[in-house]
N, C-alpha and C. Protein backbone atom coordinates (compact mmCIF):
# COMPACT_ATOMS: atom_id res chain seq x y z
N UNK A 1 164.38 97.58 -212.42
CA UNK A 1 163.80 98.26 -211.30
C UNK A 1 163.05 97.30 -210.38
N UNK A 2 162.79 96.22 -210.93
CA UNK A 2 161.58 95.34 -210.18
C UNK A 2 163.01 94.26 -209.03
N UNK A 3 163.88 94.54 -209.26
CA UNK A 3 164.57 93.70 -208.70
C UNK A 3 165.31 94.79 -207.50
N UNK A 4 164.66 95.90 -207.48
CA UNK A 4 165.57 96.77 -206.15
C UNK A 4 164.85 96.12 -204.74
N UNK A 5 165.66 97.13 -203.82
CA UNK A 5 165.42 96.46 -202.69
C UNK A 5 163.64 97.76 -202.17
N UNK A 6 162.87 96.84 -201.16
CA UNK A 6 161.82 97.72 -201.23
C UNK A 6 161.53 97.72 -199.78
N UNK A 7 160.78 99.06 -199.27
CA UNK A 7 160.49 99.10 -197.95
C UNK A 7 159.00 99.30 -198.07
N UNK A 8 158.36 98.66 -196.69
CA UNK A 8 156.95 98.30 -196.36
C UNK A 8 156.65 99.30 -195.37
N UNK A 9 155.99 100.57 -195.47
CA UNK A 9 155.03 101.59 -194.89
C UNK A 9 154.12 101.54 -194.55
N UNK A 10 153.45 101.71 -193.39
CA UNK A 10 152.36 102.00 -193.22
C UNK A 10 151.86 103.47 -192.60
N UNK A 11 151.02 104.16 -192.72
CA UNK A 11 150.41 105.00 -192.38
C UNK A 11 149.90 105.58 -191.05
N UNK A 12 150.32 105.77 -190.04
CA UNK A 12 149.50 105.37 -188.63
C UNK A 12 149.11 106.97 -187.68
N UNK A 13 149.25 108.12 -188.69
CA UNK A 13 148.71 109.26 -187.72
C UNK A 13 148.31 109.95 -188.97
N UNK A 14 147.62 110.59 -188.40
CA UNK A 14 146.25 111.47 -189.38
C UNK A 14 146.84 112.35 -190.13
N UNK A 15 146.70 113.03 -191.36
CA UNK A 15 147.18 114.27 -191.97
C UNK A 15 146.56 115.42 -191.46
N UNK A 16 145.23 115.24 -190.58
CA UNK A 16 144.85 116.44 -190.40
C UNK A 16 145.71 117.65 -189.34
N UNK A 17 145.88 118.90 -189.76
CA UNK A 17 147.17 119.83 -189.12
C UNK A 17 148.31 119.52 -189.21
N UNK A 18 148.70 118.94 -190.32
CA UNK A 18 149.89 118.59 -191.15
C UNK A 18 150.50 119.79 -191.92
N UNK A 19 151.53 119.98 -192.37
CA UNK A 19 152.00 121.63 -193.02
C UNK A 19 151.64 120.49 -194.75
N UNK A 20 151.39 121.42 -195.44
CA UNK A 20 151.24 121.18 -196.65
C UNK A 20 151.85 120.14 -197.54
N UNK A 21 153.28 120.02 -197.48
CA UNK A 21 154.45 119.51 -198.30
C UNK A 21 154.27 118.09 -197.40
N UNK A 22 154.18 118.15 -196.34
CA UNK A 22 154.16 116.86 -195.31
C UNK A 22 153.02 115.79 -196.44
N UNK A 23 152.25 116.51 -196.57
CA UNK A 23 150.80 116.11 -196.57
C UNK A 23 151.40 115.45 -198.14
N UNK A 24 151.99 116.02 -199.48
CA UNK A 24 152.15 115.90 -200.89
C UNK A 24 153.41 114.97 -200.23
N UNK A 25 154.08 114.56 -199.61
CA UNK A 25 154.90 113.69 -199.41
C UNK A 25 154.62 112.32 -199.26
N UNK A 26 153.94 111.95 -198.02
CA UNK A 26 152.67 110.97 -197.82
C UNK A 26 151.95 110.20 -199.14
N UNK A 27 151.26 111.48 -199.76
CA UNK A 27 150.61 111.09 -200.97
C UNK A 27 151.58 110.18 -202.03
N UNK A 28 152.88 111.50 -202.19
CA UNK A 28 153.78 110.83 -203.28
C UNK A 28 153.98 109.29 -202.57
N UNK A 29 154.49 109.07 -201.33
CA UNK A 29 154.80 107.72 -201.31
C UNK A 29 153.92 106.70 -201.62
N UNK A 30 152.57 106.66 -201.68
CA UNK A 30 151.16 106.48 -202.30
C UNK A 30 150.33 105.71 -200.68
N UNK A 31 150.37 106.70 -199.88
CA UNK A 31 149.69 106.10 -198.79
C UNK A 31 148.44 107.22 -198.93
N UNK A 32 147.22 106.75 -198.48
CA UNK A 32 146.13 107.42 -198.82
C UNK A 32 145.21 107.55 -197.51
N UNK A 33 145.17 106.75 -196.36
CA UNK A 33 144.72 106.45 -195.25
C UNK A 33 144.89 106.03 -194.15
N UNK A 34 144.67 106.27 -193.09
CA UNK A 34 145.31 105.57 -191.44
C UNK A 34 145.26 103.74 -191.81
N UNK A 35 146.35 103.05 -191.68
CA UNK A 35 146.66 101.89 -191.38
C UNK A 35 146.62 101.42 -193.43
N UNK A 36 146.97 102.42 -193.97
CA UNK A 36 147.11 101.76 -195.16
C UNK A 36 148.67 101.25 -195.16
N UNK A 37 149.05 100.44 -196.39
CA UNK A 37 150.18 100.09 -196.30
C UNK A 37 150.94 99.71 -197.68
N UNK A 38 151.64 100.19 -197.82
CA UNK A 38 152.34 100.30 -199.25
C UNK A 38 154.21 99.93 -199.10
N UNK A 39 154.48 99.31 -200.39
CA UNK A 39 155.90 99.04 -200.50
C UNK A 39 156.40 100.11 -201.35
N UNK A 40 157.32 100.52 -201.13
CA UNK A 40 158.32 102.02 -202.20
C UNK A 40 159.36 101.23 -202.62
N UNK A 41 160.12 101.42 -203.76
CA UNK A 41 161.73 101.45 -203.52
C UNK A 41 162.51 102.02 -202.88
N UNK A 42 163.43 101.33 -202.41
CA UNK A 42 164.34 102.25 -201.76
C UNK A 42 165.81 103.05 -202.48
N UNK A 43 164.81 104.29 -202.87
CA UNK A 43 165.67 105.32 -203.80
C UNK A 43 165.44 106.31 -202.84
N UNK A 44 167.08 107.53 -203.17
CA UNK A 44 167.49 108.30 -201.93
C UNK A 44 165.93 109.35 -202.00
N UNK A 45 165.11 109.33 -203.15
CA UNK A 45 164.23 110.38 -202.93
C UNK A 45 163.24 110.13 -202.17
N UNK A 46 162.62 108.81 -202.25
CA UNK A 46 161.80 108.04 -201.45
C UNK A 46 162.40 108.15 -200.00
N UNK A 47 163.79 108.31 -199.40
CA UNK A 47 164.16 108.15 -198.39
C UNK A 47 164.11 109.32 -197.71
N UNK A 48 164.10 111.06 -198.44
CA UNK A 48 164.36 111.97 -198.43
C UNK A 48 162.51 112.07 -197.81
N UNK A 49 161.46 111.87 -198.63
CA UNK A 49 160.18 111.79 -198.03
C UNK A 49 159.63 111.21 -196.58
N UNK A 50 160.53 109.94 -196.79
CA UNK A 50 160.46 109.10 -195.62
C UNK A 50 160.98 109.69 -194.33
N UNK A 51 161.81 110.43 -194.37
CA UNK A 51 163.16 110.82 -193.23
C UNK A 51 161.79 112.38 -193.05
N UNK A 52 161.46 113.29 -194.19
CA UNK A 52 160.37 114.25 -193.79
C UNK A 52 159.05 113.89 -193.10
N UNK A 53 158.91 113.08 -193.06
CA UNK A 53 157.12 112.14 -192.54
C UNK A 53 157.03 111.30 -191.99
N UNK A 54 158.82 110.90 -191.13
CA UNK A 54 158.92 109.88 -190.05
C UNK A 54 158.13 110.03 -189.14
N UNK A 55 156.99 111.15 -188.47
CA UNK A 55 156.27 111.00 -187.20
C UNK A 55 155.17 110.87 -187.97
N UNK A 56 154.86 110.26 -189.11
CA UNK A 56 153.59 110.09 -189.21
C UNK A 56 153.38 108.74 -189.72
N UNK A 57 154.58 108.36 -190.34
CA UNK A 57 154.49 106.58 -190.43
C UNK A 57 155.42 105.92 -189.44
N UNK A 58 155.32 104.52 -190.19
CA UNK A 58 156.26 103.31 -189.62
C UNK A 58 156.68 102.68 -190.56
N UNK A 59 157.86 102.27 -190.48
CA UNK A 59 157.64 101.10 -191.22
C UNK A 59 157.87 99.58 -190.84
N UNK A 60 157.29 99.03 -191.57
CA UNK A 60 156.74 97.52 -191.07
C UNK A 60 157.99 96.46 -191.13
């Protein structure tokens, strides 16, 4: 697993007035704050989160 390929996130709009699932999506990818920044694997479920919470990150 340590050898997959990985994508670099960052965080860049607020959760506040977010619908719920948006919000447990975010989390699951493990971003916790505006301008935090975290690496995922790139597995289709991680992509499935990513593709739901595209207007609230970037990635780097």
């Amino acid at each position: 697993m340590a050898d997959g390929k990985k994508i670099k996130l960052k965080l860049v709009r607020s959760l506040i007035g977010t619908k719920g699932d948006h919000r447990l999506c975010v989390r699951g990818l493990g971003l916790r704050r505006i301008n935090h920044q975290v690496e995922v694997l790139d597995t289709p479920a991680n992509r499935g989160m990513i593709n739901k919470v595209s207007y609230l990150i970037k990635i780097v």
